[in-house]
Protein backbone atom coordinates (compact mmCIF):
# COMPACT_ATOMS: atom_id res chain seq x y z
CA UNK A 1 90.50 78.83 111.74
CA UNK A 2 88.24 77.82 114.62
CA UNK A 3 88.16 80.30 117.65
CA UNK A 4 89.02 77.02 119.52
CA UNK A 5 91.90 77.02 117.48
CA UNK A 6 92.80 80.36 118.15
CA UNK A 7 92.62 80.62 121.90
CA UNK A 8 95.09 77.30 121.68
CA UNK A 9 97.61 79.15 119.54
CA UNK A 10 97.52 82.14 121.64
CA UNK A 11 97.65 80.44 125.15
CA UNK A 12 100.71 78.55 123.17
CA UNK A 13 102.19 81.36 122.77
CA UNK A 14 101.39 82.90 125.67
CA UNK A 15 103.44 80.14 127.85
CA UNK A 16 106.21 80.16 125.78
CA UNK A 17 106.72 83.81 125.92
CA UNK A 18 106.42 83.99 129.68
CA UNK A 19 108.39 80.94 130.39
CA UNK A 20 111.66 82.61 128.28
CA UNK A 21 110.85 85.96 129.89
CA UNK A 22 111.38 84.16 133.39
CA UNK A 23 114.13 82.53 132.03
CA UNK A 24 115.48 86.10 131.13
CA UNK A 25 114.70 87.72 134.45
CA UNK A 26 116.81 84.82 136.37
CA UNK A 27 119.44 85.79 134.12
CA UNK A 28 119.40 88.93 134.09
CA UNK A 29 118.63 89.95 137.52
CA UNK A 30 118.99 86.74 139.22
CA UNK A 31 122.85 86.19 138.41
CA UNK A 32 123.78 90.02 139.32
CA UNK A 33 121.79 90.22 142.67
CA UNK A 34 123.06 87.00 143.98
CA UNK A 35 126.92 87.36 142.28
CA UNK A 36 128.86 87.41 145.49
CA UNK A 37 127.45 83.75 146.40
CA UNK A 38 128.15 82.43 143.04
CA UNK A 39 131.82 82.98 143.95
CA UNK A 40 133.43 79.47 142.53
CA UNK A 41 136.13 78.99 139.38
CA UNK A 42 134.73 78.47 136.12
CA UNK A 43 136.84 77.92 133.14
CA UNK A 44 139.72 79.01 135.20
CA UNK A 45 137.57 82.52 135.54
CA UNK A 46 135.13 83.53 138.69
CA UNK A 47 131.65 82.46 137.81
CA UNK A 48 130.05 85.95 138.78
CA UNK A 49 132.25 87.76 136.18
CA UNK A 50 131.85 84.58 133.32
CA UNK A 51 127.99 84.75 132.88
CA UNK A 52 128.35 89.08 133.16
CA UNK A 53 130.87 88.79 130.59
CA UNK A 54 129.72 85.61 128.12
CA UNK A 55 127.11 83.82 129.72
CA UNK A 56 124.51 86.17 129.36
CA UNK A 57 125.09 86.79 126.11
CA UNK A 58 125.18 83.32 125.38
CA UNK A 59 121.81 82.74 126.96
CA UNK A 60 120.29 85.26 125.42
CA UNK A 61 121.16 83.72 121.97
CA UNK A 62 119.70 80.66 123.19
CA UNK A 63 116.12 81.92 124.10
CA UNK A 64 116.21 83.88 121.08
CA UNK A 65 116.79 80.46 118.87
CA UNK A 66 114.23 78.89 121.19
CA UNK A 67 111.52 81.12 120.90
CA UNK A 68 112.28 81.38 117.22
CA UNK A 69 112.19 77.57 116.61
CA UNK A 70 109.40 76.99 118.48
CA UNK A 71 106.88 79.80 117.10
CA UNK A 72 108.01 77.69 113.48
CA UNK A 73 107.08 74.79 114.84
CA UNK A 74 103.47 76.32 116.30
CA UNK A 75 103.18 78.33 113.12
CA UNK A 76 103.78 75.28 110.72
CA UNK A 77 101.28 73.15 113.04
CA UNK A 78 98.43 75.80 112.96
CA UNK A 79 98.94 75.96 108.94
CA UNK A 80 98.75 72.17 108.71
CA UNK A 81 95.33 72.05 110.97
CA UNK A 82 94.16 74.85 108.38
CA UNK A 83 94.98 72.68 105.49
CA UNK A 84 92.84 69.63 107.24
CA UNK A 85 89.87 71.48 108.14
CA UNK A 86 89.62 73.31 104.31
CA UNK A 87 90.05 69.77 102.73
């Protein structure tokens, strides 16, 4: 593998790892500090106490699954460049 390569991969990851870890923040923090102005019905339950109840958990699922599909996909893509370059 190419230090080009490398540096790609690791800037890849890089970006994908701070983009869910915002994501997380918002969630995390974001929905808790600002519950009293998400104050509107959802699923017939206040908003505020839906995503500290469920929708946090169900979010962090999702950027689990995310990250998890994605490093595959970058994974799989830096073994098929290897293949290429040994050929």
């Amino acid at each position: 593998m190419s230090v080009q390569q490398r540096i790609r991969y690791w800037r890849t990851t890089l970006r994908l790892t701070l983009g869910l870890l915002v994501l997380w923040f918002l969630v995390t923090f974001g929905v808790s500090f600002f519950a009293r102005e998400l104050d509107f019905t959802f699923f017939g339950w206040p908003f505020s106490f839906w995503m500290a109840a469920q929708g946090s958990l169900l979010i962090y699922g999702i950027i689990i699954t995310v990250y998890a599909v994605a490093m595959g996909r970058l994974d799989k893509a830096l073994e098929e460049q290897e293949r290429r370059d040994r050929a």
